[in-house]
Protein backbone atom coordinates (compact mmCIF):
# COMPACT_ATOMS: atom_id res chain seq x y z
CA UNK A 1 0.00 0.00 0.00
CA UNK A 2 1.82 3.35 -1.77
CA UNK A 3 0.75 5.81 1.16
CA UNK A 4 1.84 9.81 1.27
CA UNK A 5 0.75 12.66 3.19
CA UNK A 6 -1.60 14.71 0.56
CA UNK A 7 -2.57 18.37 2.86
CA UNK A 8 -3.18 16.94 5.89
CA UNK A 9 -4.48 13.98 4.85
CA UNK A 10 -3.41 10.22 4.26
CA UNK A 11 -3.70 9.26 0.53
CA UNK A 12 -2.63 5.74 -0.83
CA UNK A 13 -3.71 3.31 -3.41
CA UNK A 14 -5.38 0.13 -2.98
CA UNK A 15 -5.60 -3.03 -5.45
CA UNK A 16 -9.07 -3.87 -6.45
CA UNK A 17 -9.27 -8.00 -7.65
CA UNK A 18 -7.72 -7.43 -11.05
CA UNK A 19 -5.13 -5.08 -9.54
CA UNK A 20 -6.46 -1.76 -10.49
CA UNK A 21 -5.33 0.62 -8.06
CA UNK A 22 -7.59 2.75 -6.76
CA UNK A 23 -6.93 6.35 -5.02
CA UNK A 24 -8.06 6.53 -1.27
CA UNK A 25 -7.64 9.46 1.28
CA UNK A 26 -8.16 9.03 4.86
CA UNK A 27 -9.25 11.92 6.79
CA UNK A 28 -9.04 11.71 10.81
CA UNK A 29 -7.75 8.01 10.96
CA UNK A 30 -8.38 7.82 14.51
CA UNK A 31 -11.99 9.75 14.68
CA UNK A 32 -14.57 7.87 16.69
CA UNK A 33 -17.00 6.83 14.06
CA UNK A 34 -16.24 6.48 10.37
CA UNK A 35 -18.31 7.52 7.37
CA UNK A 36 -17.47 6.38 3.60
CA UNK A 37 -18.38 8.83 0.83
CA UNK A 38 -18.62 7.21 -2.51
CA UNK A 39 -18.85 10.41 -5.21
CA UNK A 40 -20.71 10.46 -8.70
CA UNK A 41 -20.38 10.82 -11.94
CA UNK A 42 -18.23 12.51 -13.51
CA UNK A 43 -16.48 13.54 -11.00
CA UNK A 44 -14.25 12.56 -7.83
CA UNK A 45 -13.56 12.25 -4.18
CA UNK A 46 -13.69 16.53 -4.51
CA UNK A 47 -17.10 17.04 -4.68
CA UNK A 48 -17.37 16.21 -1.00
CA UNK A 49 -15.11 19.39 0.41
CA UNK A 50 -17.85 21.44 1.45
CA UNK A 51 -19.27 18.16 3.87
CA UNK A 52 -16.07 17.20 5.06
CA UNK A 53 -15.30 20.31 7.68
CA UNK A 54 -18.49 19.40 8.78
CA UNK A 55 -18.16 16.27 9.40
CA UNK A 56 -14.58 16.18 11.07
CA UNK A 57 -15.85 19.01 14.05
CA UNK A 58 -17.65 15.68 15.21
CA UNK A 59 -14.84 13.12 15.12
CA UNK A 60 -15.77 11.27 12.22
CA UNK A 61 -12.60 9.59 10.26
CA UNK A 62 -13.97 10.39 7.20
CA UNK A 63 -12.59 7.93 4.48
CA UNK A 64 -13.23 8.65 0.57
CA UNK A 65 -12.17 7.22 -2.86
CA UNK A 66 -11.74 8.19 -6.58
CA UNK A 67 -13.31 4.98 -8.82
CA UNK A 68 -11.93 3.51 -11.06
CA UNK A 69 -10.87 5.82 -14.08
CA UNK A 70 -11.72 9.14 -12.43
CA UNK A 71 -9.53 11.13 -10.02
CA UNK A 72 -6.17 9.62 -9.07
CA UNK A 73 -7.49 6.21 -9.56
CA UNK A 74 -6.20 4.19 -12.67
CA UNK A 75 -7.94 4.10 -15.91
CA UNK A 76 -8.65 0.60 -16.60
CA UNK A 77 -9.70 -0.73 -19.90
CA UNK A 78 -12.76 -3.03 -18.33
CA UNK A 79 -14.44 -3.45 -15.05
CA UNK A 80 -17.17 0.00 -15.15
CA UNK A 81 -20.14 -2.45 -14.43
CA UNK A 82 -22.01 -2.13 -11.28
CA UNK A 83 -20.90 -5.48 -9.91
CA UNK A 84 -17.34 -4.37 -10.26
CA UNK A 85 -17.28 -0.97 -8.87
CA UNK A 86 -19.04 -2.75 -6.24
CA UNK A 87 -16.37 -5.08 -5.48
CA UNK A 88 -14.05 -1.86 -6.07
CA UNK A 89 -15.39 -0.48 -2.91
CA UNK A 90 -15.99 -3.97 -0.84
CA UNK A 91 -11.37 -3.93 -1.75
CA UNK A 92 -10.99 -0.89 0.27
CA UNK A 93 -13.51 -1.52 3.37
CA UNK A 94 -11.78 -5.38 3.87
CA UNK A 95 -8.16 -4.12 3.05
CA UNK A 96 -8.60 -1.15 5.15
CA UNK A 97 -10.36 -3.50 8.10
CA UNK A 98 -13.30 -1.04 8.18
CA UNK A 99 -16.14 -2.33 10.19
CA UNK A 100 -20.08 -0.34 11.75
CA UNK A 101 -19.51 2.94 9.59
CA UNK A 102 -22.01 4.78 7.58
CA UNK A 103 -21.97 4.31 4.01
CA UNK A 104 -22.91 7.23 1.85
CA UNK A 105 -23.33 7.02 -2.31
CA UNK A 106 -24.21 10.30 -4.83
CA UNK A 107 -25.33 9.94 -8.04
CA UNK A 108 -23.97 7.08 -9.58
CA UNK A 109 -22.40 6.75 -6.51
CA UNK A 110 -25.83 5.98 -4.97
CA UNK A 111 -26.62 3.23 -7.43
CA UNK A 112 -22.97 1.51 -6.66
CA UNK A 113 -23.79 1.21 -2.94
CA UNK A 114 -26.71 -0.01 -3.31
CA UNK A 115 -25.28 -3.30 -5.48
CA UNK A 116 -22.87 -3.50 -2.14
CA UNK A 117 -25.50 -3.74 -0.19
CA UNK A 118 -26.88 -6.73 -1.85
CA UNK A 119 -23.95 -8.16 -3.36
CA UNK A 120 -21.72 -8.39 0.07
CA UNK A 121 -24.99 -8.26 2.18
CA UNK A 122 -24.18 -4.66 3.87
CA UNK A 123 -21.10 -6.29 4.70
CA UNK A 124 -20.08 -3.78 7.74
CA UNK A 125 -22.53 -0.93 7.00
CA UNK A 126 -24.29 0.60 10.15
CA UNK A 127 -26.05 2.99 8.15
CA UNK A 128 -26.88 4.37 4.71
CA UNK A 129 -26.90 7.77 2.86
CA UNK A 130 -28.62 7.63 -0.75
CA UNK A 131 -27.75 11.20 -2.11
CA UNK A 132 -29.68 12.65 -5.17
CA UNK A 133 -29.02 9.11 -6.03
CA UNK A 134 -29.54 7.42 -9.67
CA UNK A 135 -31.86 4.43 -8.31
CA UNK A 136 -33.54 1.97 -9.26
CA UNK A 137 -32.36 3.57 -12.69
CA UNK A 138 -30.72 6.40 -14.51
CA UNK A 139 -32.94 5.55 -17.25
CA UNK A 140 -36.41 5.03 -17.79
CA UNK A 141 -37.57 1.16 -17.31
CA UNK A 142 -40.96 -0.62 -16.31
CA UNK A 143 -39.57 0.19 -12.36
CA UNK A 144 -38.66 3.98 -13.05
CA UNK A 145 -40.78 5.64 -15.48
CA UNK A 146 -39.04 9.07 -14.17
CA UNK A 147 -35.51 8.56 -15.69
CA UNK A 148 -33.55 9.87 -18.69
CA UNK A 149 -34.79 8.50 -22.16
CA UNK A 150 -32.37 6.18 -23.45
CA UNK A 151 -32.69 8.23 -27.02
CA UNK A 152 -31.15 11.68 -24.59
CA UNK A 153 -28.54 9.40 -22.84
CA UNK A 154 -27.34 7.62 -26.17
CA UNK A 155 -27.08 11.63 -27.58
CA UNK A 156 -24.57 12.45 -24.37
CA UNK A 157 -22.77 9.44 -25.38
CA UNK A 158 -22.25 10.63 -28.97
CA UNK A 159 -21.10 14.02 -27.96
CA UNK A 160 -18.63 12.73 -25.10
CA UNK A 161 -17.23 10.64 -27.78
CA UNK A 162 -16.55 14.34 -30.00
CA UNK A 163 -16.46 16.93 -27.24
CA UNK A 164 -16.60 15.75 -23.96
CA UNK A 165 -15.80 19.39 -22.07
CA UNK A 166 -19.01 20.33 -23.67
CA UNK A 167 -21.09 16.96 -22.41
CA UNK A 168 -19.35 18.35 -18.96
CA UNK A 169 -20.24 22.43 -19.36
CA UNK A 170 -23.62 21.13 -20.38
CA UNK A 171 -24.30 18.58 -17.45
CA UNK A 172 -23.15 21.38 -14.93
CA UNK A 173 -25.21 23.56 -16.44
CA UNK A 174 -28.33 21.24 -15.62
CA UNK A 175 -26.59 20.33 -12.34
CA UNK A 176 -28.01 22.59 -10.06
CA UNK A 177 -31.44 24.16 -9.63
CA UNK A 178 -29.87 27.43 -7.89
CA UNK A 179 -26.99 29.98 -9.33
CA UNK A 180 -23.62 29.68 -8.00
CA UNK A 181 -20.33 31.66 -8.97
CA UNK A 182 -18.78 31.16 -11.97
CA UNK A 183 -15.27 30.18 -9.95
CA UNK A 184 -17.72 27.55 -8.71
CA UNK A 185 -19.03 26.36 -11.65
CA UNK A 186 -15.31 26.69 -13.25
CA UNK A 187 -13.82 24.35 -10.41
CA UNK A 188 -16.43 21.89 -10.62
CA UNK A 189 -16.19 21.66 -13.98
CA UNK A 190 -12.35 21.05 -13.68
CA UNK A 191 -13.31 17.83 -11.61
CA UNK A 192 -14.84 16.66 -14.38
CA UNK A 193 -12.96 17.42 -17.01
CA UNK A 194 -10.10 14.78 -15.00
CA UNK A 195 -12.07 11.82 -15.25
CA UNK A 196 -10.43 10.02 -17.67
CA UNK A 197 -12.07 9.50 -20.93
CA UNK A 198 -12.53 6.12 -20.97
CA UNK A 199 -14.05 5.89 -17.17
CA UNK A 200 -16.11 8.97 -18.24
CA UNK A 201 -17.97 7.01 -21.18
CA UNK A 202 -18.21 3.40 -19.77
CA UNK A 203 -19.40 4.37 -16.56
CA UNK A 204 -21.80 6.37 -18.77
CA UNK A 205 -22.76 2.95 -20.54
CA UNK A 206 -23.19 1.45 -17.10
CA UNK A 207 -25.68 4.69 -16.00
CA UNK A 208 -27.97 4.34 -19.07
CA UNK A 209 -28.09 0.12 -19.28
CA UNK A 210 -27.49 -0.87 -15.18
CA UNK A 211 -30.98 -1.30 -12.78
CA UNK A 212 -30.46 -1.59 -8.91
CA UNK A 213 -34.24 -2.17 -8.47
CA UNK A 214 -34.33 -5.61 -7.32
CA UNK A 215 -31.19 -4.83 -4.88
CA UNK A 216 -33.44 -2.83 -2.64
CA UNK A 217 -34.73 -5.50 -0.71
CA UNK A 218 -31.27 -5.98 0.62
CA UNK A 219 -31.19 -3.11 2.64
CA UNK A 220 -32.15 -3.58 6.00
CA UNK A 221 -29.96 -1.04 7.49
CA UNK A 222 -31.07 2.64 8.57
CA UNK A 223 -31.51 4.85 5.27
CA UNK A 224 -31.80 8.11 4.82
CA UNK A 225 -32.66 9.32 1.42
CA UNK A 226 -32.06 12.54 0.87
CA UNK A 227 -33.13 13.95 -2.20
CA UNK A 228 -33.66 17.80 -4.24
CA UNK A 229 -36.73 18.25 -5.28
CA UNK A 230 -35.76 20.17 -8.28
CA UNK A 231 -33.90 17.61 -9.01
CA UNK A 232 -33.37 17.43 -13.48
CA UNK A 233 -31.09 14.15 -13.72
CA UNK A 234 -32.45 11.70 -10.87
CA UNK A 235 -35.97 13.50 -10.29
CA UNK A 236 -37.73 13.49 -6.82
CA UNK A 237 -40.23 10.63 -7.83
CA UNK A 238 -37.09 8.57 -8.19
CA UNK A 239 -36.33 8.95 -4.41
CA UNK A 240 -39.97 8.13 -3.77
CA UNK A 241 -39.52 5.21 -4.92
CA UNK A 242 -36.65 4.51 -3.18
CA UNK A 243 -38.38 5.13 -0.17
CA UNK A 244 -41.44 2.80 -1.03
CA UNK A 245 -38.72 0.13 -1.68
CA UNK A 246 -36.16 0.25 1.28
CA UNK A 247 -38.57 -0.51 4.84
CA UNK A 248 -36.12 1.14 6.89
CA UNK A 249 -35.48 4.28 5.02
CA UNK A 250 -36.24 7.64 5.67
CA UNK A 251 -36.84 10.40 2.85
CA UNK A 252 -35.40 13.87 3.55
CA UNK A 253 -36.73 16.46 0.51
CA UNK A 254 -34.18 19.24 -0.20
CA UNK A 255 -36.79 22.18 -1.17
CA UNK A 256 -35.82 23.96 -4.03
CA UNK A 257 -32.33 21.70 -4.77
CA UNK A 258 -31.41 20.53 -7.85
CA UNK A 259 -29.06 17.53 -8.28
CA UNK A 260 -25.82 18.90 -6.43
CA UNK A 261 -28.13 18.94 -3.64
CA UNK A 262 -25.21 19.01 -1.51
CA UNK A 263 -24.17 22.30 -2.36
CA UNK A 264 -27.61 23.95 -3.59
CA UNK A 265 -28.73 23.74 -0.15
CA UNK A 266 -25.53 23.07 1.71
CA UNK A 267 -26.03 23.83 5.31
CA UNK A 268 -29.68 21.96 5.39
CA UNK A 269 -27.93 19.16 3.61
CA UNK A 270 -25.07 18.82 6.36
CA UNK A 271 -27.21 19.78 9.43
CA UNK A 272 -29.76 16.58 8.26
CA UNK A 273 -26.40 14.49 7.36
CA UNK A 274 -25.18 14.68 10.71
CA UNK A 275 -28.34 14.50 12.81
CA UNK A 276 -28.88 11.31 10.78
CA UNK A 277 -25.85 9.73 11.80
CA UNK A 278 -26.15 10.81 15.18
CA UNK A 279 -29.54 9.20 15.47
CA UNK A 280 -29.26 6.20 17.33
CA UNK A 281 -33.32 6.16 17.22
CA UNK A 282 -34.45 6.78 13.42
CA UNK A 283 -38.54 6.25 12.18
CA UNK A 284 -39.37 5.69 9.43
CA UNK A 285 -41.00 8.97 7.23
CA UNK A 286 -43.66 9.26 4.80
């Protein structure tokens, strides 16, 4: 394990099962409770440094992760399914000896933690976070008549393929329901734009065809769902049905928030994240 100091905090690689090595930075490695953040696409472990302040001023070792082909992470030629970026994740928790955290997925991200909930049975999760998540589908099927058209998401393949800064300026443009600074918009762009191409457009392929539906009834964990209800790329109804789907969840609208949730309505967002996790007695919403 390649470790180095990265400001302030520990970042090293770890070897997935077909020894693509994956960037992960530890924040707090001796906090009292530990929280995973799993980001979205296209983007990277970044998109998380307005929650993570928050999160160490209550002793939470925070630890987070580029996947595969975005980030610091390698670019591998294979292995942007579901099942793998699953197993991606389950690498680091048992390498890493990480037992009773809280598990929290955006986006894509969202979608890939729910397949490790069913495909290694929660192994170690305590609780769960599904953020503006893409679930049961990015797309539209017979379970999630809400999501993109295949037709829009095969056009967003096309242009990545010829000009994928502008598939990037446009899905930022669509990203958030409020207006932020252009610095802002400039910087999150720049995440983006260092996915690697490859990662970029197969984990695309993996949005538009993948369906976490039927993974669901795994979940028997504490869930909180949180979810803007402005929402244009997973919309609310989508969280709804998340809700209808996972017993113990709870839903937590973000009024007015677009997709990047997280930042559109920042201080809500944290202020529900970590009342959440401090929660030792949760009930169920409607």
């Amino acid at each position: 394990m390649n470790t180095m100091r990265k400001k302030g905090v520990l970042m090293f690689y770890i070897q997935s099962n077909d020894c693509t090595k994956l960037a992960v930075y530890d924040y707090n490695p001796h906090g009292s409770r530990t929280i995973i953040l799993v980001h979205g696409w296209p983007l990277s472990h970044k998109m998380f440094e307005y929650q993570i302040p928050t999160l160490l001023q209550y002793d939470y070792r925070i630890v987070t992760m580029d996947i595969r082909g975005f980030g610091q992470s390698d670019e591998s030629t294979c292995g942007y399914d579901y099942n793998q970026l699953a197993t991606d994740l389950f690498s680091i928790i048992h390498q890493m000896n990480l037992y009773n955290f809280a598990l929290l997925g955006f986006s894509m991200g969202g979608a890939i933690v729910t397949r490790y909930m069913c495909l290694y049975q929660g192994y170690g999760v305590s609780k769960l976070c599904l953020l503006d998540a893409a679930v049961p589908t990015y797309c539209q099927s017979p379970q999630n008549p809400y999501g993109q058209s295949v037709q829009d998401t095969d056009k967003l393949i096309q242009l990545g393929y010829h000009d994928r800064p502008k598939l990037n300026q446009y899905f930022g443009s669509i990203f958030f329901a409020k207006k932020h600074s252009h610095p802002f918009m400039n910087w999150l762009q720049g995440i983006s734009d260092d996915a690697s191409g490859l990662g970029q457009m197969q984990t695309l392929f993996s949005l538009r065809d993948e369906n976490v539906f039927c993974d669901l009834q795994s979940i028997q964990v504490p869930t909180a769902i949180f979810h803007g209800t402005k929402d244009q790329i997973c919309r609310f109804e989508m969280a709804e049905i998340m809700h209808q789907n996972i017993s113990s969840s709870q839903l937590f609208p973000l009024k007015d928030a677009g997709h990047g949730a997280f930042y559109d309505n920042l201080e809500e967002f944290n202020n529900l994240l970590i009342h959440f996790l401090d929660d030792n007695n949760e009930k169920q919403t409607t």
